[in-house]
C-alpha atoms as a PDB file:
ATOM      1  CA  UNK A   1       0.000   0.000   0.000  1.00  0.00           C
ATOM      2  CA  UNK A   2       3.045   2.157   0.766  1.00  0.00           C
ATOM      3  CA  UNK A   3       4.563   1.573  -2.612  1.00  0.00           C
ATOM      4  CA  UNK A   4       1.069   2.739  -4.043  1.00  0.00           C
ATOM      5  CA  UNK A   5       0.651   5.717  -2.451  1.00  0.00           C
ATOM      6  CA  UNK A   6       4.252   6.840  -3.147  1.00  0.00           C
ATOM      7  CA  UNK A   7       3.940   5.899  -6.884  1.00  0.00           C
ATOM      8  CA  UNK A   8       0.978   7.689  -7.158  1.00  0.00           C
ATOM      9  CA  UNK A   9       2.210  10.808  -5.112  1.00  0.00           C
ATOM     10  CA  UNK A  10       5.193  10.594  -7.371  1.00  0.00           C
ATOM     11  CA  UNK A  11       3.382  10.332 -10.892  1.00  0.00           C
ATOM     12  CA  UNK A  12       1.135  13.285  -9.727  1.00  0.00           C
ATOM     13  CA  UNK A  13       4.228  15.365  -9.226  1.00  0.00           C
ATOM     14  CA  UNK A  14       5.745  14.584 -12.238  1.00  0.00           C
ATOM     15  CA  UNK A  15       2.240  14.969 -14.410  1.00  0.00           C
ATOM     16  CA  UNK A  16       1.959  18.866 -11.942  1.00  0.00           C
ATOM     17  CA  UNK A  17       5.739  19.512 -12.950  1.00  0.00           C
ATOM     18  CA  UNK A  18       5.328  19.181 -16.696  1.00  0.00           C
ATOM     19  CA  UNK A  19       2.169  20.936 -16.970  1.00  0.00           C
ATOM     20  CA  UNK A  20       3.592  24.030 -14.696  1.00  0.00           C
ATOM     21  CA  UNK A  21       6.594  23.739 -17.067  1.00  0.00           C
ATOM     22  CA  UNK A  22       4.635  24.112 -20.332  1.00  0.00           C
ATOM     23  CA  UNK A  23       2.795  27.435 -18.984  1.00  0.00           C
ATOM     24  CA  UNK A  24       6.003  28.693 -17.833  1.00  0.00           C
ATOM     25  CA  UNK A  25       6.674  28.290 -21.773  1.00  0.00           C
ATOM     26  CA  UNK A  26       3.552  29.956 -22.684  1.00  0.00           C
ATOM     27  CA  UNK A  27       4.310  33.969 -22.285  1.00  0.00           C
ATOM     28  CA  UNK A  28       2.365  36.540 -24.303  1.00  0.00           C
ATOM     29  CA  UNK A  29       4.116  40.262 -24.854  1.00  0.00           C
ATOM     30  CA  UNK A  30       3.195  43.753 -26.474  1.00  0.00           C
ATOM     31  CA  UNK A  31       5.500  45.125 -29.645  1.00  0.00           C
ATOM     32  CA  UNK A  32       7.540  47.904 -27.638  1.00  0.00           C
ATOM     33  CA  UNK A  33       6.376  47.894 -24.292  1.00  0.00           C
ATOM     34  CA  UNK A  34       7.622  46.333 -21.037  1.00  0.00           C
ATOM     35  CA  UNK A  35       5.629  43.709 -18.786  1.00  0.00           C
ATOM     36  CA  UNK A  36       4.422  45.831 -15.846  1.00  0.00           C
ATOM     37  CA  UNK A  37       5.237  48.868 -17.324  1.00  0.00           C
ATOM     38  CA  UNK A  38       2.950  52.281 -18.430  1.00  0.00           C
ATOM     39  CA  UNK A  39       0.179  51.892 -20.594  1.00  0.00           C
ATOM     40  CA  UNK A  40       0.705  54.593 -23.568  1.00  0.00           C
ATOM     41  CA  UNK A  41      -1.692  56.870 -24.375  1.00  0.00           C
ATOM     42  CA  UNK A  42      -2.395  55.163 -27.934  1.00  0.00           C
ATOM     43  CA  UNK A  43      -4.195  52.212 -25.703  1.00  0.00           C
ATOM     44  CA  UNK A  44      -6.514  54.793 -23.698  1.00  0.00           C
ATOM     45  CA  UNK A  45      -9.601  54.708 -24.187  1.00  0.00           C
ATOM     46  CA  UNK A  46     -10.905  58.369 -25.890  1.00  0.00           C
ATOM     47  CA  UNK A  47     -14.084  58.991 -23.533  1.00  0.00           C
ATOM     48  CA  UNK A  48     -15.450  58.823 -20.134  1.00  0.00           C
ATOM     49  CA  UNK A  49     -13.384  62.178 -19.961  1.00  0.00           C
ATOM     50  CA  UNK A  50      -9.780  60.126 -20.983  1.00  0.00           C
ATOM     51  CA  UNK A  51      -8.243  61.256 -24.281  1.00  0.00           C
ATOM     52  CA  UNK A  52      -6.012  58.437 -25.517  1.00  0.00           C
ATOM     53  CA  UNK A  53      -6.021  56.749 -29.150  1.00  0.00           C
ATOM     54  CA  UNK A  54      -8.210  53.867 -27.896  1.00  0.00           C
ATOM     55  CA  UNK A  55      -5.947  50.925 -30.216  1.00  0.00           C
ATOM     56  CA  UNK A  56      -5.708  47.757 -29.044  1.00  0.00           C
ATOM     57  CA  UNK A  57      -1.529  46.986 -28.789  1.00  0.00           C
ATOM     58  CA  UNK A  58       0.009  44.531 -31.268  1.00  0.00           C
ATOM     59  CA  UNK A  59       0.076  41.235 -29.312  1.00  0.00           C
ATOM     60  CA  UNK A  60       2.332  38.474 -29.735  1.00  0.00           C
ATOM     61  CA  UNK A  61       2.324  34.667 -27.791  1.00  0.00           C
ATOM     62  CA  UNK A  62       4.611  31.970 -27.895  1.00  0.00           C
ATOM     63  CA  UNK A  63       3.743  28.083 -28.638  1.00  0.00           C
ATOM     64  CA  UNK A  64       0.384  27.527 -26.328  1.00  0.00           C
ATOM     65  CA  UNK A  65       0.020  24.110 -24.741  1.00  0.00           C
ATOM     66  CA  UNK A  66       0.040  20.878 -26.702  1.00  0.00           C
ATOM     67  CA  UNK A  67      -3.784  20.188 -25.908  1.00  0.00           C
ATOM     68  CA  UNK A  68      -4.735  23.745 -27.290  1.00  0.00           C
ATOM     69  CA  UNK A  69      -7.814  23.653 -29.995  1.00  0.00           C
ATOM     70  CA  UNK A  70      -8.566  27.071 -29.741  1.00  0.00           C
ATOM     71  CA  UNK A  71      -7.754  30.509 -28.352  1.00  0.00           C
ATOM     72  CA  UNK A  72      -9.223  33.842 -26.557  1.00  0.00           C
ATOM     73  CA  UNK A  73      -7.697  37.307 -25.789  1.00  0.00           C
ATOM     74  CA  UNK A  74      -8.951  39.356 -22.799  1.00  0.00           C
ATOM     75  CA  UNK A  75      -8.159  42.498 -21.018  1.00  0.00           C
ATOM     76  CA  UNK A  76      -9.492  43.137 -17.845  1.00  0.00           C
ATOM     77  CA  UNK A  77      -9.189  45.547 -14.809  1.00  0.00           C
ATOM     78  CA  UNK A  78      -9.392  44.052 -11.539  1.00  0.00           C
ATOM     79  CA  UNK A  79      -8.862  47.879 -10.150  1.00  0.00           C
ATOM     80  CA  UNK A  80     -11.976  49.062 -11.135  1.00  0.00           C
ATOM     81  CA  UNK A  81     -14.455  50.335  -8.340  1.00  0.00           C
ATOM     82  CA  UNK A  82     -17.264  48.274  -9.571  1.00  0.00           C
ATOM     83  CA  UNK A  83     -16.691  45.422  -7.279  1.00  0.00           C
ATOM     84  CA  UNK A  84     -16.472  43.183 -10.015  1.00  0.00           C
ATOM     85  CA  UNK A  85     -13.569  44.593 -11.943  1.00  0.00           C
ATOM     86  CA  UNK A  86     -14.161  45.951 -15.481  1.00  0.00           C
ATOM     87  CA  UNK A  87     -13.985  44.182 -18.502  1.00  0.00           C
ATOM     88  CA  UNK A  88     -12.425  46.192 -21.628  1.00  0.00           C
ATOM     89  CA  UNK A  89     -11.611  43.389 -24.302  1.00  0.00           C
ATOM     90  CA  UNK A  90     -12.795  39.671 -24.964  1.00  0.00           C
ATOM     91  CA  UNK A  91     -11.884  38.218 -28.177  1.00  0.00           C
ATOM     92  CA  UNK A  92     -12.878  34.158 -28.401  1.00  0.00           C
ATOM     93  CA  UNK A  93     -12.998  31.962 -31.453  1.00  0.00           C
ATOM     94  CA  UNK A  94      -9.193  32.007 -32.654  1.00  0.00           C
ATOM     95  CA  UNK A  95      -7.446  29.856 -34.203  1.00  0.00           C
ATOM     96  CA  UNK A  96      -4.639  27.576 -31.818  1.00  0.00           C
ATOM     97  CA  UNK A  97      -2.677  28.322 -34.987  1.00  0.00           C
ATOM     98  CA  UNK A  98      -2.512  32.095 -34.409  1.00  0.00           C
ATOM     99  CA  UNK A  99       0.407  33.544 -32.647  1.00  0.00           C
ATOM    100  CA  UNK A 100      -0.382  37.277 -32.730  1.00  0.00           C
ATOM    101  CA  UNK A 101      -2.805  40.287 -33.439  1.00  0.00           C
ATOM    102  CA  UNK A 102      -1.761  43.573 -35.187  1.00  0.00           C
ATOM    103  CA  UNK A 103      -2.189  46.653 -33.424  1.00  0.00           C
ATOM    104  CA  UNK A 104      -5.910  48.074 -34.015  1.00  0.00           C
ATOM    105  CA  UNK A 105      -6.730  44.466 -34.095  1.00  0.00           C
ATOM    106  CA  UNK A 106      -9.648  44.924 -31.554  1.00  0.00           C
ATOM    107  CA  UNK A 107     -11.422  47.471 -33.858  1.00  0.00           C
ATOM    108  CA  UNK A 108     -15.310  46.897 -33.075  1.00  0.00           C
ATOM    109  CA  UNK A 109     -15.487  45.923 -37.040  1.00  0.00           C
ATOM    110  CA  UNK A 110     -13.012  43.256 -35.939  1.00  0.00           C
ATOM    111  CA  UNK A 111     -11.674  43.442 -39.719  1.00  0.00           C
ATOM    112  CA  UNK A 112      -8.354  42.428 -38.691  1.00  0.00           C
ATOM    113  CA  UNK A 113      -9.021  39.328 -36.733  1.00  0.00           C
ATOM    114  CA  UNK A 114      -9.516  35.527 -37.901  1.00  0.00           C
ATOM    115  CA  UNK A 115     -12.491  34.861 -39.728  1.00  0.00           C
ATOM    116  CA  UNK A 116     -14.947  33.382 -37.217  1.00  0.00           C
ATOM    117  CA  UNK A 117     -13.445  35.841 -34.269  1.00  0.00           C
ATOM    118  CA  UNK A 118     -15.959  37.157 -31.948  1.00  0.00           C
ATOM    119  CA  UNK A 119     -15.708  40.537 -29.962  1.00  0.00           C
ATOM    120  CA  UNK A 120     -17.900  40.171 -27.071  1.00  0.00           C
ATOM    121  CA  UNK A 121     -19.433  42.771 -24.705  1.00  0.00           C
ATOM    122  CA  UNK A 122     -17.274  45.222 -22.808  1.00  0.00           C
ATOM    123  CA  UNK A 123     -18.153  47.250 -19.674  1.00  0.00           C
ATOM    124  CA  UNK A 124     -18.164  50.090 -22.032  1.00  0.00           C
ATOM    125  CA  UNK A 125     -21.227  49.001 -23.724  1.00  0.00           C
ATOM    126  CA  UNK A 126     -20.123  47.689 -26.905  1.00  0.00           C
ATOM    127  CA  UNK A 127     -18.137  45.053 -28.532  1.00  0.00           C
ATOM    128  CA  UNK A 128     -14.350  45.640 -29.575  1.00  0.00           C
ATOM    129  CA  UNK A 129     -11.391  47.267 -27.661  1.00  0.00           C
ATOM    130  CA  UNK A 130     -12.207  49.558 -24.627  1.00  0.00           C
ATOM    131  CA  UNK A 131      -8.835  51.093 -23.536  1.00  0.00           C
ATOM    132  CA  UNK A 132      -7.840  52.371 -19.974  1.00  0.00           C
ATOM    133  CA  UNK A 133      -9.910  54.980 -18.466  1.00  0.00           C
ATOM    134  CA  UNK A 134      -9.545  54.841 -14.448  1.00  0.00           C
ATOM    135  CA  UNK A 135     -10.975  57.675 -12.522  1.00  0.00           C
ATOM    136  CA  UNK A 136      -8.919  60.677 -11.769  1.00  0.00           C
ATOM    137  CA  UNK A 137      -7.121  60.317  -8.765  1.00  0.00           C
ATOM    138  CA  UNK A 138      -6.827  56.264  -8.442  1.00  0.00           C
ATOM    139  CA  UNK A 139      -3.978  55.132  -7.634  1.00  0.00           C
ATOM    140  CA  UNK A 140      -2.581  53.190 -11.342  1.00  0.00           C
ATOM    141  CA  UNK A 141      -4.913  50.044 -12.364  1.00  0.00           C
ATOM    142  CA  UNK A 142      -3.305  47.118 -13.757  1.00  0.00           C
ATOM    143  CA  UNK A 143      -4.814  46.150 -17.207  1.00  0.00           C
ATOM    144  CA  UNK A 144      -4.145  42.151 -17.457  1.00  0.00           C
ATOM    145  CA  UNK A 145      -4.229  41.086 -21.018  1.00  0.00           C
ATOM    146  CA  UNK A 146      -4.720  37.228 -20.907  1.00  0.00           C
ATOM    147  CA  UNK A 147      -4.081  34.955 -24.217  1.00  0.00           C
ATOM    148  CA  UNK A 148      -5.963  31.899 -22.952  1.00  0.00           C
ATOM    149  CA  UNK A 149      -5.293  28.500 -24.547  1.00  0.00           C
ATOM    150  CA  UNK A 150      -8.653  26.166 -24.665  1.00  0.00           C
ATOM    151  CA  UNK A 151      -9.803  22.909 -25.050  1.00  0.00           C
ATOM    152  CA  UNK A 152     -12.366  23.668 -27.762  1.00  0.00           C
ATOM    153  CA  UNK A 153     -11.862  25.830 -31.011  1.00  0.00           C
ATOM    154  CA  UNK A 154     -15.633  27.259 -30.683  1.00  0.00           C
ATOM    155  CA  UNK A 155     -17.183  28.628 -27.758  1.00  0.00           C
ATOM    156  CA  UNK A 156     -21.016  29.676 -28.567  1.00  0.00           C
ATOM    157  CA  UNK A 157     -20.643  33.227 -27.343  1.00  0.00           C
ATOM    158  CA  UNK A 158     -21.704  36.179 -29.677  1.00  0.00           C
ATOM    159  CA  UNK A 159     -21.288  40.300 -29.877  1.00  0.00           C
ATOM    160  CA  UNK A 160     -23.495  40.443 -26.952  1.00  0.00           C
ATOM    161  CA  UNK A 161     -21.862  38.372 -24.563  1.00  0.00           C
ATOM    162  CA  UNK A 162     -20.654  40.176 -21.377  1.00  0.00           C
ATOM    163  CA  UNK A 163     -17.401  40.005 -19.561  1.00  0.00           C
ATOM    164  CA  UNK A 164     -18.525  37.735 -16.879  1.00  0.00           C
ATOM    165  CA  UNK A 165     -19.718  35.121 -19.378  1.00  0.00           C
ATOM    166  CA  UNK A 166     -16.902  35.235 -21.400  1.00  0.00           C
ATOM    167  CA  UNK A 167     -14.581  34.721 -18.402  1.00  0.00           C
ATOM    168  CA  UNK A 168     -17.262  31.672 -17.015  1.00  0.00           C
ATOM    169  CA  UNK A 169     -16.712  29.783 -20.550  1.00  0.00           C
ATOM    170  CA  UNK A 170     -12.686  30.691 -20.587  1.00  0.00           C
ATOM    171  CA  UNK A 171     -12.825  29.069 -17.065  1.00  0.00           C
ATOM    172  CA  UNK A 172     -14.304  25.723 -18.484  1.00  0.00           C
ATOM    173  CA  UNK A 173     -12.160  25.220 -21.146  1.00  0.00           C
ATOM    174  CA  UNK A 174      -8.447  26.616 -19.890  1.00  0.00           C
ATOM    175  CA  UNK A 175      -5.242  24.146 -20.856  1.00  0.00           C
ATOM    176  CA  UNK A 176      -2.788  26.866 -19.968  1.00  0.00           C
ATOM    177  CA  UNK A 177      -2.761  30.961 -20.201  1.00  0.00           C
ATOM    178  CA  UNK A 178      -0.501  33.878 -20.417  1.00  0.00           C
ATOM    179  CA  UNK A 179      -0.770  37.223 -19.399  1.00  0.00           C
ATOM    180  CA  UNK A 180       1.120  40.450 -19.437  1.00  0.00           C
ATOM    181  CA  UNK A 181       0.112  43.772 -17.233  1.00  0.00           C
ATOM    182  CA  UNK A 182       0.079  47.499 -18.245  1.00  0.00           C
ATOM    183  CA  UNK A 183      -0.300  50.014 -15.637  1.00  0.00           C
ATOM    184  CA  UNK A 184      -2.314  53.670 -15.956  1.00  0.00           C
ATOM    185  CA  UNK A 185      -3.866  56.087 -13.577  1.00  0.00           C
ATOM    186  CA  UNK A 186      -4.543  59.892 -14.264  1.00  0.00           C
END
């Protein structure tokens, strides 16, 4: 029984190792700016009193996880004073092939993504890329932007799903994920 339980102990350590080790692989980045560093002004949103260029920064992921069938793309502000965060992209429906998105990429015409991409629902209101807009005098929010490797190459979501769905399907289908964090206050 003691040989068993230490086999089994073992294999689950080795099986938790190799998974752990495949995220650490996994690592998404923006073209010309630095993990944990300022959001620029081109990524800010251009209302609710913010004046930025409201463009969704190039993105760019290494090799996702071997199970991957499909991808997703969120940004999300866990700052926000809404209790619930704030929600300012969700992008599901891309291909596991894909391994980045050109700047302006979350334009609510969504003419530069994958055919079959779907833009759900920000907390702004509408579908496509919502950029930073914190209120004046927070302290800097951090704006995770999550490339989120799934089990499934379809999720039935649609231009009206919200944030909180989104995130609910994500969170049944994740293999592995990668994020990288911009910071802005004004």
């Amino acid at each position: 029984m003691k040989k068993l339980v230490i086999s089994v102990l073992l294999g689950a350590a080795l099986f938790t190792s190799a998974a752990q080790a495949e995220n650490k692989a996994f690592k998404l980045s923006a073209a010309g700016l630095s993990n944990g560093g300022k959001m620029p002004d081109a990524q800010v949103f251009n209302d609710f009193g913010c004046k930025g260029g409201n463009r969704s920064p190039a993105l760019s992921w290494t090799e996702p996880p071997a199970k991957t069938k499909g991808l997703a793309i969120t940004l999300y502000d866990p700052d926000a004073p809404t209790g619930s965060g704030w929600w300012h992209w969700t992008v599901v429906n891309l291909p596991a092939s894909l391994r980045n998105l050109p700047e302006t990429a979350g334009e609510a015409t969504g003419a530069q993504l994958p055919q079959g991409a779907v833009q759900g629902r920000t907390d702004f209101g509408a579908s496509g890329y919502g950029g930073a807009c914190p209120p004046p005098g927070n302290k800097p929010h951090h704006y995770i932007f999550t490339v989120w490797a799934l089990d499934t190459d379809k999720l039935p979501l649609d231009a009206n799903a919200s944030g909180a769905m989104v995130g609910y399907y994500l969170n049944q289908h994740t293999v592995g994920k990668a994020t990288f964090t911009l910071l802005y206050g004004r």
